[in-house]
Structure formats: structure tokens, C-alpha cells
Protein backbone atom coordinates (compact mmCIF):
# COMPACT_ATOMS: atom_id res chain seq x y z
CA UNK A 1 -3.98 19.73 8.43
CA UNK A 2 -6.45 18.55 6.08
CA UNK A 3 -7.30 14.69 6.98
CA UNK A 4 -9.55 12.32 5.34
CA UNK A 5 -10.62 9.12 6.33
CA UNK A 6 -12.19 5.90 4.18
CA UNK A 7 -15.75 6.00 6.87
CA UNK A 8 -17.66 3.14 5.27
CA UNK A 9 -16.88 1.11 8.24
CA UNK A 10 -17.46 3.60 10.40
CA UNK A 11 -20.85 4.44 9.36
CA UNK A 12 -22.19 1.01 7.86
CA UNK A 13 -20.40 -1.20 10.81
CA UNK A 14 -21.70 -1.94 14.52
CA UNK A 15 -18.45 -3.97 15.92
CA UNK A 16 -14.89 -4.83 14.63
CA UNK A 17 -13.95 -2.84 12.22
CA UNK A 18 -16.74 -0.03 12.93
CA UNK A 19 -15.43 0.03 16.58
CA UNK A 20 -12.19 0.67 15.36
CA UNK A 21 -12.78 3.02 12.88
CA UNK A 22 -15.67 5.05 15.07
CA UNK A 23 -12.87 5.22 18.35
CA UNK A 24 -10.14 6.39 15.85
CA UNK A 25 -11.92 9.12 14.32
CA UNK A 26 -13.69 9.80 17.91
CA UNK A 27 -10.37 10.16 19.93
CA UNK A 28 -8.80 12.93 16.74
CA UNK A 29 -11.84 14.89 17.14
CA UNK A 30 -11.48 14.87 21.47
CA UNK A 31 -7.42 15.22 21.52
CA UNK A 32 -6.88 17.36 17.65
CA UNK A 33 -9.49 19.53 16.85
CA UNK A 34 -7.37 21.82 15.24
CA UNK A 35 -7.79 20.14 11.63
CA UNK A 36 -10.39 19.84 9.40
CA UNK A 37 -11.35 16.42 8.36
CA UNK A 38 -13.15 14.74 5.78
CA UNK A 39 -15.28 11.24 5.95
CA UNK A 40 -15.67 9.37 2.76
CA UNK A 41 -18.27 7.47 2.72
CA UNK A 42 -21.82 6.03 1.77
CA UNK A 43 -24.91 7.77 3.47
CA UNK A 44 -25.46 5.58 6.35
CA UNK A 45 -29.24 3.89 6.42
CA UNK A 46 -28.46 3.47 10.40
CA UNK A 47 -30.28 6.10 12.40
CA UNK A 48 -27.95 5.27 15.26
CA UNK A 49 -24.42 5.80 13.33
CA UNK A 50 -26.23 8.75 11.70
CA UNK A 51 -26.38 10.29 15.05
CA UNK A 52 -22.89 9.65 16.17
CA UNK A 53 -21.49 11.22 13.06
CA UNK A 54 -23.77 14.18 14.13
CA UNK A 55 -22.30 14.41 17.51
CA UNK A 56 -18.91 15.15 15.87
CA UNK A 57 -17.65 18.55 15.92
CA UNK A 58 -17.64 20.83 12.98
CA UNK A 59 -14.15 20.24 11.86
CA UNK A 60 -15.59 17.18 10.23
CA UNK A 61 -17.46 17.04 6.92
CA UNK A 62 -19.12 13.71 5.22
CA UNK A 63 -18.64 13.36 1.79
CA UNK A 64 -20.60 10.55 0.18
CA UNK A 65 -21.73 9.77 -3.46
CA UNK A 66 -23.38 12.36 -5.67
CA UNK A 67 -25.26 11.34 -8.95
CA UNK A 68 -27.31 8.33 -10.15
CA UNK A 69 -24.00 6.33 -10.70
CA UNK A 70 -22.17 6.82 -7.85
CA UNK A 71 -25.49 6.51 -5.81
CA UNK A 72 -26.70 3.58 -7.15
CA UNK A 73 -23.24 1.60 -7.13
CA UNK A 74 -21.22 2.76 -3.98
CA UNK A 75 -18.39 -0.03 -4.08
CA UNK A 76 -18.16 1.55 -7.63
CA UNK A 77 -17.64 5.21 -5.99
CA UNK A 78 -15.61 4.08 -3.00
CA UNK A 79 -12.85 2.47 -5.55
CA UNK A 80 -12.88 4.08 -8.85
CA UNK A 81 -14.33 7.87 -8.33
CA UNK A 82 -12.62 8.53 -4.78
CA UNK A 83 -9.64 9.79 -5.87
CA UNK A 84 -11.23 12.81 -7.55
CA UNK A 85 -12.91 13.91 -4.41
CA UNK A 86 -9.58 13.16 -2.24
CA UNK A 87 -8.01 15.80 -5.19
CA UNK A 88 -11.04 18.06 -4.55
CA UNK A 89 -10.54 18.40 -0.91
CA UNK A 90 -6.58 19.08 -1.28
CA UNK A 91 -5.99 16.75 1.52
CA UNK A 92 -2.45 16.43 3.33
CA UNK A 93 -3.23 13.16 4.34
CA UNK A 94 -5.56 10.32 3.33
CA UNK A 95 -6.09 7.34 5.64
CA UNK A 96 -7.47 4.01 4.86
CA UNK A 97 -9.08 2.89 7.92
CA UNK A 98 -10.19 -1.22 6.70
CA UNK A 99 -7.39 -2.44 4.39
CA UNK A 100 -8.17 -0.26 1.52
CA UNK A 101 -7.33 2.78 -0.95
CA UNK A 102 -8.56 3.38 -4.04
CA UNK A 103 -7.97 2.80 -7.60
CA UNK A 104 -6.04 5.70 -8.36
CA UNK A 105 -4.59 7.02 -4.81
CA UNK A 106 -1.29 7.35 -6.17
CA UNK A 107 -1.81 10.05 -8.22
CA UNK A 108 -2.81 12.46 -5.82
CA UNK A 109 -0.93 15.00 -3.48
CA UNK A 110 -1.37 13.47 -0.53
CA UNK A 111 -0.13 11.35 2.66
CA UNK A 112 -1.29 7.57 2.00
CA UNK A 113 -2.00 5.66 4.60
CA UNK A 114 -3.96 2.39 5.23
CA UNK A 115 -4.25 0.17 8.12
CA UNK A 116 -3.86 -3.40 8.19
CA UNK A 117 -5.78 -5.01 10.86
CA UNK A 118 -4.86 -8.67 10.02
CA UNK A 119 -4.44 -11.35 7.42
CA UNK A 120 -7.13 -13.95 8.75
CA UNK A 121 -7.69 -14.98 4.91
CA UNK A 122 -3.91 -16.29 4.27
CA UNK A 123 -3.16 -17.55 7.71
CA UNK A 124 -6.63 -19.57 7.98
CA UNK A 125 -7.71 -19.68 4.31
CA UNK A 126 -10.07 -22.79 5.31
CA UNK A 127 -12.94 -20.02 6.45
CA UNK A 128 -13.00 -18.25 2.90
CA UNK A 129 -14.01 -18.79 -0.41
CA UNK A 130 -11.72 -18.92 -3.01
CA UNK A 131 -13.37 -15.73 -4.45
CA UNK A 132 -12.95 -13.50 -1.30
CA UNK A 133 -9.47 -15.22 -0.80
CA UNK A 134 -8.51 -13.50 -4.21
CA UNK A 135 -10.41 -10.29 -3.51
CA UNK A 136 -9.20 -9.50 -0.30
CA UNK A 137 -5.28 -10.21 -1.32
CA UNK A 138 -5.40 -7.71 -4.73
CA UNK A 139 -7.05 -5.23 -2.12
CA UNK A 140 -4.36 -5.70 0.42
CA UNK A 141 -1.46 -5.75 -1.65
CA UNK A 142 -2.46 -2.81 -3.72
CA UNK A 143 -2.96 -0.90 -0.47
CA UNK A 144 0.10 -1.69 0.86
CA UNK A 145 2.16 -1.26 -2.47
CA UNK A 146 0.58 2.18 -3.17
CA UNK A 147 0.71 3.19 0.41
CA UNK A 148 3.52 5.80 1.89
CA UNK A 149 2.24 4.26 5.29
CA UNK A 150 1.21 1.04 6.75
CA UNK A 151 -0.05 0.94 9.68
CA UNK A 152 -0.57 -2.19 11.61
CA UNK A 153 -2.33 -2.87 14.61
CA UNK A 154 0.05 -4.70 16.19
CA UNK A 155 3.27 -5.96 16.30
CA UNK A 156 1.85 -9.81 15.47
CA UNK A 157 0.57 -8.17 11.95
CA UNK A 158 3.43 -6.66 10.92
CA UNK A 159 5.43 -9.35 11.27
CA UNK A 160 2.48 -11.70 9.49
CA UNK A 161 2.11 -8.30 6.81
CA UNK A 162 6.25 -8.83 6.19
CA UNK A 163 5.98 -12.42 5.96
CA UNK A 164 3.04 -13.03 3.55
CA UNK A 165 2.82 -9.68 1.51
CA UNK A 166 6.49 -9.20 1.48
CA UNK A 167 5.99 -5.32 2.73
CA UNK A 168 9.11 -3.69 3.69
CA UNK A 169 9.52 -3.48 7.50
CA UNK A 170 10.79 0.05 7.74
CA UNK A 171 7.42 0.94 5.63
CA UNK A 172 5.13 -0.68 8.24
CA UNK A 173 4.48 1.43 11.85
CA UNK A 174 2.45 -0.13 14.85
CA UNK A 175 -0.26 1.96 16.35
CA UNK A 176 -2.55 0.29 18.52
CA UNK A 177 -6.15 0.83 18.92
CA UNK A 178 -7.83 1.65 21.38
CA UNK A 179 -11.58 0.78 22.27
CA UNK A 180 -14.66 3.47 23.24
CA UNK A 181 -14.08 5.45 26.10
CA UNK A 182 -17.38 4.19 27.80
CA UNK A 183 -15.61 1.40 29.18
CA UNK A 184 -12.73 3.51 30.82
CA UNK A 185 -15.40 4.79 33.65
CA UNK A 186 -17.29 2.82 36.45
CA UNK A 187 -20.71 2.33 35.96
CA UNK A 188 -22.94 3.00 38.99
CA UNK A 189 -24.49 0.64 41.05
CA UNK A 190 -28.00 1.77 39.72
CA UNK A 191 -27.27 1.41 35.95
CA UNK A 192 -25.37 -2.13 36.57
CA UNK A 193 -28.56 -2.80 38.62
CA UNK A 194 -30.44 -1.64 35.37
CA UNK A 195 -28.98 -3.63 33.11
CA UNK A 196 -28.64 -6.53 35.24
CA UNK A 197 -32.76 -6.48 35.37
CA UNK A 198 -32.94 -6.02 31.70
CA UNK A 199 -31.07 -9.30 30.54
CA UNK A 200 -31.82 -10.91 33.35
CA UNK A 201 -28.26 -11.75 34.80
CA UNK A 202 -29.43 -12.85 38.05
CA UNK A 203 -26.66 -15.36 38.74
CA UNK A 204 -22.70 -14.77 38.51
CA UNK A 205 -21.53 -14.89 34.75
CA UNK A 206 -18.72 -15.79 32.47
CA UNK A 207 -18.69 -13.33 29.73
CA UNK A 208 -17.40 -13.84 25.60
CA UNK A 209 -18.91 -11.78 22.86
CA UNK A 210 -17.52 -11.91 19.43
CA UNK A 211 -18.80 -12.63 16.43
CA UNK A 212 -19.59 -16.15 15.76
CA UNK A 213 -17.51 -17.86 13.83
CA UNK A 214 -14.95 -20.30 13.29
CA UNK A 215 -11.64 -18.50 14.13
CA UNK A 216 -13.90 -17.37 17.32
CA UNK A 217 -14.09 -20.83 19.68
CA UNK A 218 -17.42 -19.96 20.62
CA UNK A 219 -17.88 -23.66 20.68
CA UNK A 220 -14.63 -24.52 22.25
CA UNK A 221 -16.08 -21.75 25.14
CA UNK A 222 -19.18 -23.77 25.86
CA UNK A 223 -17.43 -27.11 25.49
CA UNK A 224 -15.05 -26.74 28.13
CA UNK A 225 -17.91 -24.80 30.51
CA UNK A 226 -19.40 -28.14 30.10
CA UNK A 227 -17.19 -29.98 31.87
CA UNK A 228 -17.03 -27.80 34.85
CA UNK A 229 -21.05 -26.46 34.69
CA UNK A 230 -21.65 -29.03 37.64
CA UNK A 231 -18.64 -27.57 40.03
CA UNK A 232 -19.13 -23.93 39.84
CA UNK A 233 -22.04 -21.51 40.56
CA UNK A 234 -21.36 -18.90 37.33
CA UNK A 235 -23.55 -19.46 34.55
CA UNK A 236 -22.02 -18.68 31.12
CA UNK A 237 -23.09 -15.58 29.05
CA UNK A 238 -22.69 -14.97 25.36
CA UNK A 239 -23.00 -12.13 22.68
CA UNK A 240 -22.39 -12.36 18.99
CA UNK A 241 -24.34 -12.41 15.90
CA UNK A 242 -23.56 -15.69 13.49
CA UNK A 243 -25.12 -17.77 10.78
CA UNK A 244 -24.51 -21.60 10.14
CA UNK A 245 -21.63 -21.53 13.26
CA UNK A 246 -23.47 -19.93 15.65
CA UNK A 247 -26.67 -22.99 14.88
CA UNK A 248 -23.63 -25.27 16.12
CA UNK A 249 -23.07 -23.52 19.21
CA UNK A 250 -27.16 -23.64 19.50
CA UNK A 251 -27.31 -27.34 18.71
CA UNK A 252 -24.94 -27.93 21.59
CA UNK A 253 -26.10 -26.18 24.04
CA UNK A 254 -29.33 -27.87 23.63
CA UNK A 255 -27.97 -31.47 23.05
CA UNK A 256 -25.71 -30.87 26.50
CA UNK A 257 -28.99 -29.62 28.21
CA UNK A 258 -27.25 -26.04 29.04
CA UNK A 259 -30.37 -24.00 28.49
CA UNK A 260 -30.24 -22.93 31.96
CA UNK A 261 -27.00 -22.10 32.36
CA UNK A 262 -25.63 -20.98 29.14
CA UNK A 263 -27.42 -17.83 27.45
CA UNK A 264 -26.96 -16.41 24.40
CA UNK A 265 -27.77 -12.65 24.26
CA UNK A 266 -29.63 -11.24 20.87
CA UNK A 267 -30.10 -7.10 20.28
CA UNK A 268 -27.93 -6.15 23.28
CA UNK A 269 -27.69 -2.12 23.09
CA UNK A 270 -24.47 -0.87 22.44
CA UNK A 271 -24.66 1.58 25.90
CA UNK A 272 -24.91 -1.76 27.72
CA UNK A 273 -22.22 -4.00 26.72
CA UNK A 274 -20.01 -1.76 29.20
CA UNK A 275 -22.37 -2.83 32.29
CA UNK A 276 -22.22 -6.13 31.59
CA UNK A 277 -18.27 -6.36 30.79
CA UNK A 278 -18.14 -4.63 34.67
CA UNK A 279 -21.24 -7.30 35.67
CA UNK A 280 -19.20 -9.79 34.63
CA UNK A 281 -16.54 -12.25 37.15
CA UNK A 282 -14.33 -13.72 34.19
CA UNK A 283 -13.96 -13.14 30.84
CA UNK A 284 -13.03 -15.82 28.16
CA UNK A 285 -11.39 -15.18 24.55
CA UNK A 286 -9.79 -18.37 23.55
CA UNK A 287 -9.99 -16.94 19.84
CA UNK A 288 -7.71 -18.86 17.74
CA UNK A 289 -6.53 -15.72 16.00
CA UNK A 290 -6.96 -12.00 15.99
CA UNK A 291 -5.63 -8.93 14.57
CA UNK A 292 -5.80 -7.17 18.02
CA UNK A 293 -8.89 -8.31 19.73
CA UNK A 294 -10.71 -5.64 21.14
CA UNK A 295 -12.43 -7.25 23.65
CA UNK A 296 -9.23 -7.91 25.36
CA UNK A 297 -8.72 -4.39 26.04
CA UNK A 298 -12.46 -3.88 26.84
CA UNK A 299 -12.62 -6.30 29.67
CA UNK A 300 -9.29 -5.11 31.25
CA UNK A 301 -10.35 -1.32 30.78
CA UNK A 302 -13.75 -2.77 32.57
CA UNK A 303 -11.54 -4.46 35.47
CA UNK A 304 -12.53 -8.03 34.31
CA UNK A 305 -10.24 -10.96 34.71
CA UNK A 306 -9.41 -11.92 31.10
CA UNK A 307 -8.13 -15.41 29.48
CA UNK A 308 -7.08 -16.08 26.16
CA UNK A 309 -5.10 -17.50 23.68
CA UNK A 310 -1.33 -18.06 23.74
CA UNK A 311 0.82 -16.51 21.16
CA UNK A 312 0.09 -14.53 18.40
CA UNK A 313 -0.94 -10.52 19.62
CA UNK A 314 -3.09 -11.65 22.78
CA UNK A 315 -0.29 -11.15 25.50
CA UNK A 316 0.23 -7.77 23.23
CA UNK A 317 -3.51 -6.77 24.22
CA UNK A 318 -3.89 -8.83 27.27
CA UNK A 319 -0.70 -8.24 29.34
CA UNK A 320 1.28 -9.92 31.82
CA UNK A 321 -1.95 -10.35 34.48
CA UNK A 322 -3.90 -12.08 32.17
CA UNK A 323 -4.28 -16.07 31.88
CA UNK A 324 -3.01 -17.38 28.27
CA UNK A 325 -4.36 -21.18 27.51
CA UNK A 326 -3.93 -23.64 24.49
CA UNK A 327 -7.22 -22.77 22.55
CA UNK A 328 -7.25 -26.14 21.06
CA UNK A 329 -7.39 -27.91 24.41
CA UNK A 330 -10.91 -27.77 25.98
CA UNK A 331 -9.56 -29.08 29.39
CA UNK A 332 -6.80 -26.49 29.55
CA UNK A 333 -9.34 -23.32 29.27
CA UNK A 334 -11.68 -25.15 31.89
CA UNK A 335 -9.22 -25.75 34.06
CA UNK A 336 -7.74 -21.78 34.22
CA UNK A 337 -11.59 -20.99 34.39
CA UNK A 338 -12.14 -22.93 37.86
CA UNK A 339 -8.59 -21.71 38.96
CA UNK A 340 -9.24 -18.54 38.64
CA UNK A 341 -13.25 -18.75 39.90
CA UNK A 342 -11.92 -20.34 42.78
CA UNK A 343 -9.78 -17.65 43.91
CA UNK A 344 -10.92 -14.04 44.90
CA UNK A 345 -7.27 -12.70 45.80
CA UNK A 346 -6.11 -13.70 42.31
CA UNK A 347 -9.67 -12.19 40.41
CA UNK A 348 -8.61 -8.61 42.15
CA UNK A 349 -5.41 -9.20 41.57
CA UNK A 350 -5.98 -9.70 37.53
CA UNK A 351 -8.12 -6.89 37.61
CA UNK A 352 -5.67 -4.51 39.26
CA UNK A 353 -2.99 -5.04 37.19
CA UNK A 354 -4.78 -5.57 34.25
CA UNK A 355 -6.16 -1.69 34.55
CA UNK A 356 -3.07 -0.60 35.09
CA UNK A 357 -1.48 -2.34 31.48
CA UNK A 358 -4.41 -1.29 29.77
CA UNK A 359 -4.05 2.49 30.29
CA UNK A 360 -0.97 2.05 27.04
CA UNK A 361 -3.93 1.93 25.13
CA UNK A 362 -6.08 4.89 26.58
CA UNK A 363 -7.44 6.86 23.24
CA UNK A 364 -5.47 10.04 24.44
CA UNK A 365 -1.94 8.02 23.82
CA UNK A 366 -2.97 6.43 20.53
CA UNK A 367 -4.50 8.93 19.08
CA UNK A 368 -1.21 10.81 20.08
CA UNK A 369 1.16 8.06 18.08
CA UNK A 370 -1.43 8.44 15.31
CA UNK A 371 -0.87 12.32 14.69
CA UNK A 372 3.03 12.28 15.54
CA UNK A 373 2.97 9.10 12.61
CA UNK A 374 0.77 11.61 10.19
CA UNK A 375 3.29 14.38 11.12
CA UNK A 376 6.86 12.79 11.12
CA UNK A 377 6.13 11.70 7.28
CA UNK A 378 4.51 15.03 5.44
């Protein structure tokens, strides 16, 4: 098969949606490299994402603007002038990876596909302008009207993908993501050791990284460590790039005099995050929504003790081991963090299980429901 893939994210993206797209494209080149396949996208100005697209194997070619126009105005490229190139390439199948297809798609011979990885901008329209409110719905409803295929990330966005874009069911599938495969593997005592030294984790940690923002509860995190900072020995860690929110979290910290004991991370190397998931005794996502959440799966792949959010797609990602709290409550998350700090038996027994649930979403078994998806509709 001929397969092409929307790679702006991919290529332009470090987390989120880059992760995603990166560990999709990743896992078809390691389990079905059989097909040729095609990545549409702007030339990346990242030296580091330039080198991973590098690493793939020959099946895959990079196909980015050509001319002073397309050049000079990508977004331009990426939604009016892609569906020449898709004809070009004679694809069999054509796969938006973040929410979009462009201008156009339905007039080519192909299998159209775009994934839906949530709709933060309806359900919590507070953190959006009006003007990316309106953008981002015209995208996602043309995507998923001119689609053959929707796929959604879980079964929490379908069901939010029927209810506010009015999508048929039997047109949406669920195919999970997975997350990079250097978190499936035990790191050795001398690189935990190494990156232990480099960050300076000297004392027992409670891990979070996300993004900062809102939706996130970075603040709600260092709130409820707060109230506990004085009965436990773990200092809290924290990873995430932010803007005006993330000054917030900042202006706490310091007002609460948690300088010593609550750190915030800045230009943490991608090949260590692993380490320090594994470093880590607990980790805390009391995000108050998610498409998926990633970092679910990445602590439980890393044999971390996880708690998060009730409801929504967290006990989809987090399983039946992990510890689900109120994210509005600040006394509720503080109390399943001493709970659980307090008892060894139950860490290793969170971790155990939590491996074991976590291998559903091993890249070799959805990149397997991906292809049999692609297949079971040309």
C-alpha cells in the first residue's frame, strides 16, 4: 500500500501531538515495512526531528512545499495545494494525524482518514478565544464530514465526537495510541544514576509533566503537596513548558516557600524523561480533561504508581491499579498521595499490575488495529 500521513506535527512538535504522531508513524515503519509511505509536511527547522525522520527506513519519503508560494506560506500549502500532491503520489490511503484534511481531500482516490484526539475547545471553551473556538470547529467538522474514517483515540472521544459534532457512530473507530518504546525497557542503574546527577534528584520525588495550562492542575498538584510537604520525605518534581499559567504555579511556589521542595524542570532532554518516569515513587495527573493522556501510559509502561482523574478516558489509559481522585478537591489528591507513599506493598502492587494493563497499548498491537482499520475499508 501506498500511505501518506499529514507530518507537520510530527516534525514541528516535541510532545502531545508530535509524540503521537512520531510513535504512530515509528511503530508502521518497525511492524509494516512492506509499504511505501509518504510524509507531508513543512521542512522541519529542528535538527533533532530532522534526525529522527532520517532514522526512518527507506519506505518513507518527505514531501514538503516546493516554490516561493508554497514556501513562503506553509498553512497555505498544507490546506489548499495538498490535495494535488496526495493525487501525485496515487495514494491508497491518506491519514490525518492532528484533526485535519485538506481543502479538497474529497476529490481524490484515496482512503480518508483523520484522527480526532479530543474536543478540549467545546467541552472547556473558557481556555480559547473566540477566534480559535471557530477555527478549530470548521477544521474538525470538515475533517470529519469529508472523512471515510474517524479515528478516535478513545472511547471518551467518540462518544464526546457523537455528541457535539453529531458524527455517525458506525463512522467513528477507536485505536489507541501508544507512547515511544523507550519507556517499555528498564533503564540501568548507571544511566538512572546519570540522570539522577544531572537534575539533581537527590531526594525521593513525585513526578507530573504536562504542559502548563489550565485544563492541566499543575496548580491543583502543588496545592495539595502543600498540605502534606511537612509529613512526607518526597519532594515534588515538575516538567512542562507554560506562559501566563505556569507564572501562577511560580508565584505559588514562592509565596508557600516550596523552593526547596518543589522543582520545576526547564530543557529536560527527551532521552531522559524515561529515567526519571522509572526515578520516580508516584506519579500525579489530576488533569481535568484529556483526549488520552499519554503520560498515563508512560508512567505505567515505566512501573510508576499513577493517580488521576475520575471519569472521562483516564481509567481507559490508567486501568484498574491505578488511584482515580476528584481533581477539583485538593484534599482528596493529597490524601491518595500520603496513602499510597505510606505503603510499599500497595506502590509494587500498582506497579505490577499497572505493567501488566499497559501492555494493550504496546506499539506492536496498535499499530496492528491501525493497519487491519486501513485494510478492512479499501
Amino acid at each position: 500500500m501506498k500511505i501518506g500521513f499529514d507530518a507537520k506535527r510530527a516534525l514541528h512538535n516535541f510532545r502531545g501531538l508530535g509524540n503521537y504522531s512520531r510513535t504512530l508513524i515509528k511503530s508502521l515503519d518497525e511492524y509494516y515495512n512492506d509499504n511505501e509511505y509518504y510524509l507531508f509536511s513543512p521542512q522541519s527547522k529542528s535538527s533533532e526531528l530532522i534526525k529522527w525522520s532520517e532514522g526512518l527506513s527507506s519506505n518513507f519519503s518527505t514531501i514538503s512545499p516546493e516554490g516561493f508560494l508554497a514556501k513562503s506560506f506553509p498553512s497555505i500549502w498544507r490546506s489548499f495545494l495538498l490535495k494535488s500532491e496526495i493525487n501525485k503520489c496515487h495514494l491508497d490511503v491518506y491519514h490525518g494525524l492532528s484533526h485535519e484534511l485538506p481543502l479538497g481531500i474529497e476529490d481524490t482516490n484515496t482512503l480518508k482518514v483523520v484522527t480526532i484526539h479530543d474536543l478540549l475547545y467545546l467541552k472547556f471553551p473558557q481556555f480559547f478565544s473566540y477566534i480559535d473556538r471557530q477555527t478549530y470547529h470548521r477544521k474538525f467538522s470538515y475533517s470529519c464530514k469529508k472523512s471515510d474514517i474517524v479515528v478516535a483515540i478513545c472511547e471518551q472521544t467518540k462518544s464526546d465526537i457523537v455528541k457535539y459534532l453529531k458524527v455517525p457512530e458506525e463512522k467513528i473507530h477507536v485505536v489507541y495510541q501508544s507512547c515511544s518504546p523507550d519507556f517499555y525497557y528498564d533503564k540501568s542503574t548507571e544511566e538512572l544514576s546519570r540522570v539522577q546527577m544531572k537534575y539533581n534528584l537527590a531526594r525521593p520525588f513525585i513526578f507530573h509533566i504536562a504542559t502548563m495550562e489550565e485544563n492541566k492542575n499543575t496548580l491543583g498538584i502543588v496545592k495539595a503537596f502543600h498540605a502534606i510537604h511537612k509529613n512526607i520525605e518526597e519532594d515534588l518534581i515538575l516538567i512542562g513548558r507554560g506562559k501566563k499559567y505556569k507564572q501562577e504555579v511560580i508565584k505559588y511556589i514562592q509565596e508557600k516557600e516550596l523552593n526547596d521542595r518543589v522543582k520545576i524542570l526547564d530543557n529536560v532532554e527527551d532521552k531522559d524523561i524515561p529515567s526519571i518516569y522509572q526515578l520516580a515513587k508516584l506519579f500525579v495527573f489530576p488533569s481535568f480533561y484529556e483526549g488520552f493522556g499519554i503520560p498515563i501510559i508512560e508512567a505505567l509502561f515505566s512501573k510508576t504508581p499513577v493517580i488521576t482523574s475520575q471519569g472521562g478516558c483516564f481509567p481507559e489509559s490508567g486501568g484498574p491499579s491505578s488511584r482515580y481522585i476528584d481533581p477539583y478537591s485538593t484534599k482528596d489528591l493529597s490524601n491518595a498521595i500520603v496513602d499510597i507513599l505510606k505503603d510499599e506493598a500497595l506502590q509494587k502492587e500498582m506497579a505490577q499490575k499497572g505493567h501488566e494493563f499497559v501492555q494493550k497499548f504496546h506499539w506492536r498491537n496498535t499499530s496492528n488495529d491501525l493497519m487491519n482499520l486501513y485494510l478492512t475499508h479499501l
